[in-house]
N, C-alpha and C. Protein backbone atom coordinates (compact mmCIF):
# COMPACT_ATOMS: atom_id res chain seq x y z
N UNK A 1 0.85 -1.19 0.00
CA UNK A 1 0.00 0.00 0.00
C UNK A 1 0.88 1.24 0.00
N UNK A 2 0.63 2.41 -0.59
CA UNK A 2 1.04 3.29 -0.44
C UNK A 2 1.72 4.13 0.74
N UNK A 3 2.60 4.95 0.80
CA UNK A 3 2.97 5.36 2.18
C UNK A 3 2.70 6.96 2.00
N UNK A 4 2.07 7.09 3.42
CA UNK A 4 1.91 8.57 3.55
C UNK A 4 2.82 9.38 3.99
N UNK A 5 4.43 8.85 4.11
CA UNK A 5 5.28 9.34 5.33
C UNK A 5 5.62 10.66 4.25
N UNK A 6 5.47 11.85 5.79
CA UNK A 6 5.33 13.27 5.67
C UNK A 6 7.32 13.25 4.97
N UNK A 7 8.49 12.44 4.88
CA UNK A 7 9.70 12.53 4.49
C UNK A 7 9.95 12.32 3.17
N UNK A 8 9.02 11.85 2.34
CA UNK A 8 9.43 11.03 1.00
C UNK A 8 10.21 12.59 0.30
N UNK A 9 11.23 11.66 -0.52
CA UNK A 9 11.83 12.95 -1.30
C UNK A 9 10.80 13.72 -2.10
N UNK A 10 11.20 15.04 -2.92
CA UNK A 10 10.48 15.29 -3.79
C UNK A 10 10.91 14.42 -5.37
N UNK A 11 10.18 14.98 -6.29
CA UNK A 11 10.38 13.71 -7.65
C UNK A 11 11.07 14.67 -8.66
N UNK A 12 11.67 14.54 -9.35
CA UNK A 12 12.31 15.27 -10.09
C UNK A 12 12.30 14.70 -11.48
N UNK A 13 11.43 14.75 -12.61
CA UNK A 13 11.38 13.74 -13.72
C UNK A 13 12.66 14.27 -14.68
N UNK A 14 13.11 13.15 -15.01
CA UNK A 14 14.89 13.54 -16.00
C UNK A 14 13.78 13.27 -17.24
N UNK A 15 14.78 13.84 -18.22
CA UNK A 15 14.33 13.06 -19.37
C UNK A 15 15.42 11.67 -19.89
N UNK A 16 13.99 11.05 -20.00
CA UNK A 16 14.36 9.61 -19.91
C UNK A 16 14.50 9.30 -21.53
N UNK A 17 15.64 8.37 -21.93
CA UNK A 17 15.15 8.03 -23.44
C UNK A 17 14.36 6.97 -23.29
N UNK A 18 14.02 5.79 -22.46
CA UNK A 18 13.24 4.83 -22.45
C UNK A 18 12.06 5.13 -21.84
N UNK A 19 10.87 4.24 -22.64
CA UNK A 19 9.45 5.17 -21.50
C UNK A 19 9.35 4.23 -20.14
N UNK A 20 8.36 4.95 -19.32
CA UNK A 20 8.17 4.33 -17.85
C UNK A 20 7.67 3.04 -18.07
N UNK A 21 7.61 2.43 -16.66
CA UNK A 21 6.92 0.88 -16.90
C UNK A 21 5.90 1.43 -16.10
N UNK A 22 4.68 0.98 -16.46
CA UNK A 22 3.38 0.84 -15.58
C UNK A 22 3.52 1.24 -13.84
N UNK A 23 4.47 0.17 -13.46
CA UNK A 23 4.75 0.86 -12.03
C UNK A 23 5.51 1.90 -11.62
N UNK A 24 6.57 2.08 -12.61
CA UNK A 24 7.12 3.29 -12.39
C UNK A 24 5.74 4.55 -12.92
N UNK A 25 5.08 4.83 -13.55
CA UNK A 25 4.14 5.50 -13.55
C UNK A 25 3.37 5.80 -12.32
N UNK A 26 2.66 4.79 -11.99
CA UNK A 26 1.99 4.35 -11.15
C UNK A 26 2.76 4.90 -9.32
N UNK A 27 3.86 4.56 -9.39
CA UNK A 27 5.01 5.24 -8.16
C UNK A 27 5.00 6.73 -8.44
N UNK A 28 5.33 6.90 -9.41
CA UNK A 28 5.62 8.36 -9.62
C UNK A 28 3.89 9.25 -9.46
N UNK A 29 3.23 8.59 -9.66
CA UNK A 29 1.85 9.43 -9.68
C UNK A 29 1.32 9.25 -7.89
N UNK A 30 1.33 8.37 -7.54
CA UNK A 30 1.41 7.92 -5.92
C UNK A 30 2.37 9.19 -5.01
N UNK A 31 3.52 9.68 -5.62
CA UNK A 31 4.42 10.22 -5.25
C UNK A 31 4.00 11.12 -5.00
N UNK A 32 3.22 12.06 -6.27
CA UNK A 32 2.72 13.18 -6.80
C UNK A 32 1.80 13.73 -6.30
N UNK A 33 1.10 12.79 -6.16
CA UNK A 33 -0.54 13.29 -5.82
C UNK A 33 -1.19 12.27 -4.92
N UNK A 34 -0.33 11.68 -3.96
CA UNK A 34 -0.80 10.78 -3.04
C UNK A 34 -1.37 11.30 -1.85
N UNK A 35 -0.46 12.64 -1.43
CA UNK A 35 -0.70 13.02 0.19
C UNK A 35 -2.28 13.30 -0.34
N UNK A 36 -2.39 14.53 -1.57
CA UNK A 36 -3.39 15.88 -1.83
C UNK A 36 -4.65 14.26 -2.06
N UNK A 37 -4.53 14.00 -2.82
CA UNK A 37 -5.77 12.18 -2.74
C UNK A 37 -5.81 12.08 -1.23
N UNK A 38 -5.34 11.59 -0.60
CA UNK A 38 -5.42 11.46 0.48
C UNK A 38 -6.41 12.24 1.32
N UNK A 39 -5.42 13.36 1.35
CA UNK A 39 -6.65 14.28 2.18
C UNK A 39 -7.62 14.62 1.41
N UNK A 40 -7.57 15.12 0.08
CA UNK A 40 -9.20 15.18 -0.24
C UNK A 40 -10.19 13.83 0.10
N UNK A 41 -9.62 12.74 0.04
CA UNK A 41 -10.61 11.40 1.02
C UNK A 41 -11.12 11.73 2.11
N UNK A 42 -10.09 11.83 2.75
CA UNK A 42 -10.16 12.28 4.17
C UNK A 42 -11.21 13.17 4.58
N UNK A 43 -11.45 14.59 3.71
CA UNK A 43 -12.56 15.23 3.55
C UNK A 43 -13.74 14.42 3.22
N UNK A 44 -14.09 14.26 2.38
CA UNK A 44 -14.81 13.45 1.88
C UNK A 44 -15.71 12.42 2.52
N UNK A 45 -14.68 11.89 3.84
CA UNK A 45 -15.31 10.85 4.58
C UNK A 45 -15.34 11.46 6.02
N UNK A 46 -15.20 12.37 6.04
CA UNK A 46 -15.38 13.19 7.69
C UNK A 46 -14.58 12.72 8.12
N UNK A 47 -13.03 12.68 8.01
CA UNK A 47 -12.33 12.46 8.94
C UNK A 47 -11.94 10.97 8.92
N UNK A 48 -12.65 9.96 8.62
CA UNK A 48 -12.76 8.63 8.96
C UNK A 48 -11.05 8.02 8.13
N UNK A 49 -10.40 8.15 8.72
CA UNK A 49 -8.79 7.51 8.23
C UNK A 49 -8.86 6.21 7.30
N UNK A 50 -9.78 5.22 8.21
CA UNK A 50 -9.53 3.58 7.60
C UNK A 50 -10.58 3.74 6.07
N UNK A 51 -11.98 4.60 6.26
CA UNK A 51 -12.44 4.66 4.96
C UNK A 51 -11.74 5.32 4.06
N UNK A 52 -10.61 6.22 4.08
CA UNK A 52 -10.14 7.14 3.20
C UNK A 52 -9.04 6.17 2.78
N UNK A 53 -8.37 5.69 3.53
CA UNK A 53 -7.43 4.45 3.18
C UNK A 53 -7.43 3.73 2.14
N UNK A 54 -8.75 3.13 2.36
CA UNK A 54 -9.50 1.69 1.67
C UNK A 54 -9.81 2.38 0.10
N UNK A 55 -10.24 3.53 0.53
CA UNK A 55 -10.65 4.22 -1.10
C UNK A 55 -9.26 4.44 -2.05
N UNK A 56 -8.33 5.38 -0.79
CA UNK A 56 -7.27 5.83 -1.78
C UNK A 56 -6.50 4.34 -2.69
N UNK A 57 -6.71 3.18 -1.60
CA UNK A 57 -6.53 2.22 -2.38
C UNK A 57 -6.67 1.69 -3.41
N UNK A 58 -8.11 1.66 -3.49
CA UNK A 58 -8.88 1.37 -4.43
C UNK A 58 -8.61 2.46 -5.98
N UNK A 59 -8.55 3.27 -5.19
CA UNK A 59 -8.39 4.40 -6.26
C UNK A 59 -6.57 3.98 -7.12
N UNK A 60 -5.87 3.73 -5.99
CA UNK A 60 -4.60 3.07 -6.82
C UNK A 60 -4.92 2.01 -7.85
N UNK A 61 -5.50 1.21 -7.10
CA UNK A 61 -6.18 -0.16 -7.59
C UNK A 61 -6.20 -0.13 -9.09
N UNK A 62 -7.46 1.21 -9.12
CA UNK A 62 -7.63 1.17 -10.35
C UNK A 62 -7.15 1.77 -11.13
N UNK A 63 -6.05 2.90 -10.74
CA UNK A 63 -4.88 3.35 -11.71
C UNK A 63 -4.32 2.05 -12.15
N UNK A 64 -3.81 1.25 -11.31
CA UNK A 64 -3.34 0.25 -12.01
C UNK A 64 -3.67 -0.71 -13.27
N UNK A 65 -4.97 -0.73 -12.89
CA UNK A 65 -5.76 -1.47 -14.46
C UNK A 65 -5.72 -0.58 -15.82
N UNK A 66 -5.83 0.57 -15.07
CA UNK A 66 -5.95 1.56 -16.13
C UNK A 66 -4.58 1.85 -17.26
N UNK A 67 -3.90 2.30 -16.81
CA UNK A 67 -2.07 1.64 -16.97
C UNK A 67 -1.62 0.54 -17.64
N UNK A 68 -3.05 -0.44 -17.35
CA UNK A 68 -2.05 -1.60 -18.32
C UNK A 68 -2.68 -0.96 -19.77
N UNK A 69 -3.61 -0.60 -20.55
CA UNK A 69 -4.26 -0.33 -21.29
C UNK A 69 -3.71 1.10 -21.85
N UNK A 70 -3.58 2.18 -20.83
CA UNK A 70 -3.10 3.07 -21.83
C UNK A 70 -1.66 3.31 -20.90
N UNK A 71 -1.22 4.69 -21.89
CA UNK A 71 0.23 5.45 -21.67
C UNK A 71 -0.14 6.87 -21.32
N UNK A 72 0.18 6.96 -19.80
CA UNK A 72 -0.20 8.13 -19.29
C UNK A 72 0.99 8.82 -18.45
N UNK A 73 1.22 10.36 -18.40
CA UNK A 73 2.34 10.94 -17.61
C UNK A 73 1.82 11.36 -16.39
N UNK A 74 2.51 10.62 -15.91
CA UNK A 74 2.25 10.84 -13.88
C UNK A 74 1.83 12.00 -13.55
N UNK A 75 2.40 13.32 -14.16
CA UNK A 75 1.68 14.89 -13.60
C UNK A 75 0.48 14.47 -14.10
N UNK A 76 0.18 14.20 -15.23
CA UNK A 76 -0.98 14.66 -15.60
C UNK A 76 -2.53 13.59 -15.29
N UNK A 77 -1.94 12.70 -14.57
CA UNK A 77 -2.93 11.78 -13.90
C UNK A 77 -4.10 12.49 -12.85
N UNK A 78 -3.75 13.33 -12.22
CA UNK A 78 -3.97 13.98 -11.02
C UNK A 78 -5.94 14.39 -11.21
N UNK A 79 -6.15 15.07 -11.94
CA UNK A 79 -7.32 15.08 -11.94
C UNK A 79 -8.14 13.89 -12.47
N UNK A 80 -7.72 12.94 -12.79
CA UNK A 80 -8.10 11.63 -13.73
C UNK A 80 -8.06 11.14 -12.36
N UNK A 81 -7.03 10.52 -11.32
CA UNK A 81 -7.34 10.02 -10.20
C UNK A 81 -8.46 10.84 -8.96
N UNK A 82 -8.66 12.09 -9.08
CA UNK A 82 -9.27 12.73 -8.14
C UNK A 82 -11.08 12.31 -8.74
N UNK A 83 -11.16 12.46 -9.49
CA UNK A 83 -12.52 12.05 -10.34
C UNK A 83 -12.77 10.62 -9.84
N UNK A 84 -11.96 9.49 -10.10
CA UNK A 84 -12.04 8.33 -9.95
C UNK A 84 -11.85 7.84 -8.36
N UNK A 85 -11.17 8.54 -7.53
CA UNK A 85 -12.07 8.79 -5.92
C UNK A 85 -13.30 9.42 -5.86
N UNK A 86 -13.38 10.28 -6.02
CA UNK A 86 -15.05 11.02 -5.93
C UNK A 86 -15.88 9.75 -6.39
N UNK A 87 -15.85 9.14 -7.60
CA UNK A 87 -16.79 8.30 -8.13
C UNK A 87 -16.65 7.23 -6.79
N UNK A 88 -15.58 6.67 -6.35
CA UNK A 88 -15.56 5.59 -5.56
C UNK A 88 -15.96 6.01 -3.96
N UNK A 89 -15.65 7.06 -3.61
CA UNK A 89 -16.21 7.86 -2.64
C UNK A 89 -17.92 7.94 -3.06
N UNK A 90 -18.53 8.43 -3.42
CA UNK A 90 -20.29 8.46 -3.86
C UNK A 90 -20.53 6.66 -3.92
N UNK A 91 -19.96 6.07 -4.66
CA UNK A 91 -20.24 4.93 -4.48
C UNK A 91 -20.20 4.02 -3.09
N UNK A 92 -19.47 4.13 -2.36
CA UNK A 92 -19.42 3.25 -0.93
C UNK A 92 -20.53 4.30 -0.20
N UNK A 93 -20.80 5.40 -0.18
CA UNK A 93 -21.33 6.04 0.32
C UNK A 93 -23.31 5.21 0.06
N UNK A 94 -22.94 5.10 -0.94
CA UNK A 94 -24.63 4.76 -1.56
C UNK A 94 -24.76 2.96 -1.14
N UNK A 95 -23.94 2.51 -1.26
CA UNK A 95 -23.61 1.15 -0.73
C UNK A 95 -24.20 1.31 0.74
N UNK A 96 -23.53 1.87 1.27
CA UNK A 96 -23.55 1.89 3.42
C UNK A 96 -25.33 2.50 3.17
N UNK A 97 -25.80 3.41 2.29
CA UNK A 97 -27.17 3.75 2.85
C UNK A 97 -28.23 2.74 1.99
N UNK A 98 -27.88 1.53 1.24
CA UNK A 98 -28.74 0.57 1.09
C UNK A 98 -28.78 -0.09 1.83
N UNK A 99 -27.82 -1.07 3.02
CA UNK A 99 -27.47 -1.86 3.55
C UNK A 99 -28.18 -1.38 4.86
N UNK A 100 -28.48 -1.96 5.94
CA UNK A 100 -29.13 -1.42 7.27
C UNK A 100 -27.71 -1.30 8.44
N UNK A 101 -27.86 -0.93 8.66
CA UNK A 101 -27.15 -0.92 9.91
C UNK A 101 -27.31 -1.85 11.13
N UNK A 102 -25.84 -2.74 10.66
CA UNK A 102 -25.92 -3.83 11.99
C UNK A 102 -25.39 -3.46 13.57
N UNK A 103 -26.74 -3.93 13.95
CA UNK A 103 -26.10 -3.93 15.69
C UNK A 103 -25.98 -5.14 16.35
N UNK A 104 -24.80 -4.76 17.12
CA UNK A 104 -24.60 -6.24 17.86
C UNK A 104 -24.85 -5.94 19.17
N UNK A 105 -25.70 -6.92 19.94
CA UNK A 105 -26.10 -6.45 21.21
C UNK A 105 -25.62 -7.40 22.01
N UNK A 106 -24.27 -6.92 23.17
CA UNK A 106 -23.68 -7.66 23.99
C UNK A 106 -24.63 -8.67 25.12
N UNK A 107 -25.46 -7.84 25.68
CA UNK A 107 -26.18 -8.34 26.84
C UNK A 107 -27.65 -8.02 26.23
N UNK A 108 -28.12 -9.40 26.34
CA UNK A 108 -29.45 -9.68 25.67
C UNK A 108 -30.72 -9.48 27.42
N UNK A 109 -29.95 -9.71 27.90
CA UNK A 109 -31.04 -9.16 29.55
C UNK A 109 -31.57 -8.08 29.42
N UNK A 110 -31.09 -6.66 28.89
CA UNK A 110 -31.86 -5.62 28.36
C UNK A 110 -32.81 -5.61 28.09
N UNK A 111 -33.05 -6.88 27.00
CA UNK A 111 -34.41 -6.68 26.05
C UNK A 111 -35.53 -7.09 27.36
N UNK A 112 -35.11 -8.05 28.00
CA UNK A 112 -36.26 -8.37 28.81
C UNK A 112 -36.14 -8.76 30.32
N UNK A 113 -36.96 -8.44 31.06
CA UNK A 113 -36.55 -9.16 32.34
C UNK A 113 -37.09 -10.44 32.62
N UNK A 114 -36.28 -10.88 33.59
CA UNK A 114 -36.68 -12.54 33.43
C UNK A 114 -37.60 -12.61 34.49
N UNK A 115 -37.95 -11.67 35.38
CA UNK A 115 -39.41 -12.13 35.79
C UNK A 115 -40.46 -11.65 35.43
N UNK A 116 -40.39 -11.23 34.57
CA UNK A 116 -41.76 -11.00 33.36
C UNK A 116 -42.26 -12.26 32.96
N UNK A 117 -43.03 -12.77 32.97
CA UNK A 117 -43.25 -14.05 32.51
C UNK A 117 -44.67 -14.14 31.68
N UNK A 118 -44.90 -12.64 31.37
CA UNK A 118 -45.94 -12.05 29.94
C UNK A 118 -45.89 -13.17 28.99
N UNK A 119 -44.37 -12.91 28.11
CA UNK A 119 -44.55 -13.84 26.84
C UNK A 119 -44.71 -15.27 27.21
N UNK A 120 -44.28 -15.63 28.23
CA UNK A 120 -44.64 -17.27 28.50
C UNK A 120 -45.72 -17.54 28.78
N UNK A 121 -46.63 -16.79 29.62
CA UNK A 121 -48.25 -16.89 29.31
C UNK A 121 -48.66 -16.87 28.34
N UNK A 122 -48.46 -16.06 27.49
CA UNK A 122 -49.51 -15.73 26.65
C UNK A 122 -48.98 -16.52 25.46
N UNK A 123 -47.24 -17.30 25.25
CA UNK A 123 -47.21 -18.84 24.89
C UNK A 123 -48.36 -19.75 24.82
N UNK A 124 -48.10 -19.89 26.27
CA UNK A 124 -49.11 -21.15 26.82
C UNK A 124 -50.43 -21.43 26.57
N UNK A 125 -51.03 -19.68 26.70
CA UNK A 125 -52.08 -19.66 26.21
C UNK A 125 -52.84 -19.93 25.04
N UNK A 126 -51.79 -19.73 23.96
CA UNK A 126 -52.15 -20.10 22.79
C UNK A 126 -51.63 -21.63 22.13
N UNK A 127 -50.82 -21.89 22.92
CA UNK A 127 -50.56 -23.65 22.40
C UNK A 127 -51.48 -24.62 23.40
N UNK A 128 -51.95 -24.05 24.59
CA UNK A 128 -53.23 -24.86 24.74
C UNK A 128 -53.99 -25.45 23.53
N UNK A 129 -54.83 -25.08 23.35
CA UNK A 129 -56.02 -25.24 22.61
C UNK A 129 -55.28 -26.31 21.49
N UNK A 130 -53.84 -26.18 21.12
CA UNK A 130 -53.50 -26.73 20.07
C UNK A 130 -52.91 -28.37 20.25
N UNK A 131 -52.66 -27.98 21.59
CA UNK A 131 -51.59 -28.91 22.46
C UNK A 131 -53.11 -30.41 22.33
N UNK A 132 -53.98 -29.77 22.51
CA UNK A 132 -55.14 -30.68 23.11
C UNK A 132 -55.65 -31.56 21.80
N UNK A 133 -55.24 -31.07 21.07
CA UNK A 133 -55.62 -31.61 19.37
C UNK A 133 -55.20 -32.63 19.15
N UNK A 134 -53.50 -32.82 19.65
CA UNK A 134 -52.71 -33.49 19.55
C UNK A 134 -53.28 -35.04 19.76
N UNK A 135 -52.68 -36.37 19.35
CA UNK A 135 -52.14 -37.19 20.51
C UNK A 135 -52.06 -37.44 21.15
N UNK A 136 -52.14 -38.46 22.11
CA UNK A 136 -51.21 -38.82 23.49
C UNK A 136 -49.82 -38.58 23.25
N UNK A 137 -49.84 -39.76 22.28
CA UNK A 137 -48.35 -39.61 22.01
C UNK A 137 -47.63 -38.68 21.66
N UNK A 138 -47.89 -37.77 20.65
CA UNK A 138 -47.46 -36.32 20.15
C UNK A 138 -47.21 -35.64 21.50
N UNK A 139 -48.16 -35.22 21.75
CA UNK A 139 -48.03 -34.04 23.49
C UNK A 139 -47.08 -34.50 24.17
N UNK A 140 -46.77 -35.92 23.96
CA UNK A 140 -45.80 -36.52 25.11
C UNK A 140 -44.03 -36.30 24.25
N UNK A 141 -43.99 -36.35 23.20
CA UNK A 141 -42.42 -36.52 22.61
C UNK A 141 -42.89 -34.55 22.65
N UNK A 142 -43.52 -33.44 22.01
CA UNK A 142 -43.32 -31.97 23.10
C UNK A 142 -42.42 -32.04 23.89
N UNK A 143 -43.73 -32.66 24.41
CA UNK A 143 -43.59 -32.39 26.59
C UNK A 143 -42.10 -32.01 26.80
N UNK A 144 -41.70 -33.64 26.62
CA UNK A 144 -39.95 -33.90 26.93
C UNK A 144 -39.36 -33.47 26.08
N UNK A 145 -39.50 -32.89 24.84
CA UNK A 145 -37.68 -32.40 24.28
C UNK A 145 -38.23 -30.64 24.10
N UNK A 146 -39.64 -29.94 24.04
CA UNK A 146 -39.28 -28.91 24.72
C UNK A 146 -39.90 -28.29 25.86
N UNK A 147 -40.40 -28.92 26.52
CA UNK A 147 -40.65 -28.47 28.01
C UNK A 147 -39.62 -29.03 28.89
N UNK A 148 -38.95 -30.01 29.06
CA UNK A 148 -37.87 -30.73 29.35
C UNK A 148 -36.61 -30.72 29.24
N UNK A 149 -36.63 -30.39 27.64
CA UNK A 149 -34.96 -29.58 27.02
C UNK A 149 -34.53 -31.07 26.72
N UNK A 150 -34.84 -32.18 26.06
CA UNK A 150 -34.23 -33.40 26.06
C UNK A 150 -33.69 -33.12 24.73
N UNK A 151 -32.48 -33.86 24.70
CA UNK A 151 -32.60 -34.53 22.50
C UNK A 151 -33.55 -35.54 22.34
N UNK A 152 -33.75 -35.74 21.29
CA UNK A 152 -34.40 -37.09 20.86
C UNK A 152 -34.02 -38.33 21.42
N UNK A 153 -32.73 -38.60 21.53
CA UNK A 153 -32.11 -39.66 22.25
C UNK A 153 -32.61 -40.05 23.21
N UNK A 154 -32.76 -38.77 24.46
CA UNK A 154 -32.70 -38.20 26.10
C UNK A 154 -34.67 -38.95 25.66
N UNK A 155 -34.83 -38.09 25.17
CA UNK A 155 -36.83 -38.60 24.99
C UNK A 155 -36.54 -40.34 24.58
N UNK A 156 -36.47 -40.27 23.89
CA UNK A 156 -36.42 -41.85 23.27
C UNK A 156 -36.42 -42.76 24.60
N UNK A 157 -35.11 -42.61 25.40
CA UNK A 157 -34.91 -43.53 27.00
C UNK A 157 -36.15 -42.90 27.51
N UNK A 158 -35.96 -42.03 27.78
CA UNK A 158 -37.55 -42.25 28.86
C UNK A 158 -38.57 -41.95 28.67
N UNK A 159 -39.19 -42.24 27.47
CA UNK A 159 -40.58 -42.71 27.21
C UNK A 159 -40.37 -44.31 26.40
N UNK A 160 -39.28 -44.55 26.28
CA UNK A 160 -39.49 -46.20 25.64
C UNK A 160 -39.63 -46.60 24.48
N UNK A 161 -39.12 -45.50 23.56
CA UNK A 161 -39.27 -46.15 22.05
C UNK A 161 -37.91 -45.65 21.27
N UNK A 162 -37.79 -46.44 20.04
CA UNK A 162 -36.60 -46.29 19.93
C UNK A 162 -36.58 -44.32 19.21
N UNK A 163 -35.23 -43.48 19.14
CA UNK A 163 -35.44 -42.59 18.50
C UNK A 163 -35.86 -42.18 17.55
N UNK A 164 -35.60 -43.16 16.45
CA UNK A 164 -36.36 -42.53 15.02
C UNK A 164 -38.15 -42.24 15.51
N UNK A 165 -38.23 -42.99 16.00
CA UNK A 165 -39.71 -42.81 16.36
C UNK A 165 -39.74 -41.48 17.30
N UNK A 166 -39.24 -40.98 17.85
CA UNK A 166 -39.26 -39.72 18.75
C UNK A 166 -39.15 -38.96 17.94
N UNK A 167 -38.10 -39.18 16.91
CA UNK A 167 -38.08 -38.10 15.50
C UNK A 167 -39.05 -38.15 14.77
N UNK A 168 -39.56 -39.24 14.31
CA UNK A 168 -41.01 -38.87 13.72
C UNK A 168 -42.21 -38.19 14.13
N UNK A 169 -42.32 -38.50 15.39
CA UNK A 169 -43.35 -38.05 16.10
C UNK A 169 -43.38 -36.58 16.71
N UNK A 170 -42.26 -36.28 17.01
CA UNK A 170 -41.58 -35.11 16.93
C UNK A 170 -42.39 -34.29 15.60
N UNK A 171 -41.81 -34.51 14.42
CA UNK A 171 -41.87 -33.89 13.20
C UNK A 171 -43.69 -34.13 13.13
N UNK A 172 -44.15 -34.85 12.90
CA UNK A 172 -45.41 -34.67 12.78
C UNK A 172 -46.19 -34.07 13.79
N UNK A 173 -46.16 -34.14 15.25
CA UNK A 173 -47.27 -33.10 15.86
C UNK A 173 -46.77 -31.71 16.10
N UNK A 174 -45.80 -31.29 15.72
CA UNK A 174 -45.33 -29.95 15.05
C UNK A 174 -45.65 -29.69 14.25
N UNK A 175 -46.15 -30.71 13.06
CA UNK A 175 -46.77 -30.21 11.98
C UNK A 175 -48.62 -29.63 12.07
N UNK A 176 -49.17 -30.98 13.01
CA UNK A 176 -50.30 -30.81 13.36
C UNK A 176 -50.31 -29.82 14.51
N UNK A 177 -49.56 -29.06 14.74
CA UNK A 177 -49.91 -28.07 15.94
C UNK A 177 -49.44 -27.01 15.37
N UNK A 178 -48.94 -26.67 14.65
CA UNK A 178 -49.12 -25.90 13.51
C UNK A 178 -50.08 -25.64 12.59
N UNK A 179 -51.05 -26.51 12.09
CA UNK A 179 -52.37 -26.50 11.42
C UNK A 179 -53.17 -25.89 12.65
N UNK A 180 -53.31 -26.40 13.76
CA UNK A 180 -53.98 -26.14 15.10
C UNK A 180 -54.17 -25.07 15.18
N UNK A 181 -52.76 -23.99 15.09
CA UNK A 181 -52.92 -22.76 16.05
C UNK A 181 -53.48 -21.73 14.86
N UNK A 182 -53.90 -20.93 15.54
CA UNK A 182 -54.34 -19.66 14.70
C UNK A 182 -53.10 -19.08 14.44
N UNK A 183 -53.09 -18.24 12.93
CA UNK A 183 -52.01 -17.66 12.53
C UNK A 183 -51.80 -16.46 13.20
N UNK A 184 -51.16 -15.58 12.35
CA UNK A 184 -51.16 -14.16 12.83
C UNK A 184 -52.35 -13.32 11.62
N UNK A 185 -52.44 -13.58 10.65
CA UNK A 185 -53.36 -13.44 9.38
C UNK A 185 -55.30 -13.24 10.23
N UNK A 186 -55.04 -14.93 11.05
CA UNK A 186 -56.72 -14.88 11.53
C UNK A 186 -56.92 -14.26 13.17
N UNK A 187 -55.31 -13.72 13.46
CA UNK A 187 -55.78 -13.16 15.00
C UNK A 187 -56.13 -11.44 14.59
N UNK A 188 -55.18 -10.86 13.61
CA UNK A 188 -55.61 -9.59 13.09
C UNK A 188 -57.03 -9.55 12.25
């Protein structure tokens, strides 16, 4: 990546009889117009260092592609690269305001207190009616893997059948207690 150090010499172009190579272009234009890129990013992004970074990068990035294709003199790059930040600057910009904004929430106790026990009523209340539809058997492989917290395995030993059958039975009165309950469609 480029270096911002406030020491780099200044550039002094000789005349050369051989032309530049791509990277020597590419160095020499970095040289040139790296700090002034820079801080116009820097503007650009309020300050934000690591976004101005990532751009001025990018913005090298694509001097570089550009370079392989044509023959360009390092002074005169300068407004050709400042254009091609702005474009990449408006662009991440429009990116971050499609995308939502993720939050990560350390401590989930916030959202609720645990002796509220609202949503677990009003659970209960509504898988009644559904619970009763059921089975014997259905209500009973529930019961134990989620009122109980079992695996299938843990259910299987103590109700007496082998697991696949806890898994089946499982899967089907979830299905039928699902037909059971009222949606959200027929409670509105």
């Amino acid at each position: 990546m480029y270096s911002l150090a406030e020491s780099d010499p200044p550039i002094l172009l000789e005349d050369r009889g051989d032309p530049l190579s791509r990277a020597e272009i590419l160095d020499l234009a970095c040289q040139l117009h790296g700090r002034a890129l820079f801080r116009f990013l820097l503007r650009i992004t309020l300050g934000d260092r690591r976004e101005a970074e990532d751009l001025l990068q990018e913005t090298l990035l694509r001097a570089w592609r550009y370079l392989q294709d044509h023959t360009a003199d390092p002074q005169s790059l300068r407004p050709w690269l400042f254009t091609v930040a702005r474009h990449l600057s408006i662009d991440a910009s429009r990116a971050r305001q499609t995308r939502p904004t993720e939050v990560v929430l350390q401590d989930l106790t916030v959202l609720s207190d645990p002796r509220d026990e609202t949503d677990r009523t009003l659970n209960a209340l509504a898988m009644r009616p559904g619970l009763r539809k059921l089975t014997q058997d259905h209500r009973r492989v529930i019961f134990e893997v989620y009122y109980h917290g079992r695996s299938a395995r843990e259910a299987a030993e103590v109700i007496g059948v082998p697991e696949g059958t806890v898994k089946s039975r499982l899967f089907y009165a979830l299905k039928a207690l699902g037909a059971a309950l009222p949606h959200e469609a027929d409670i509105a």
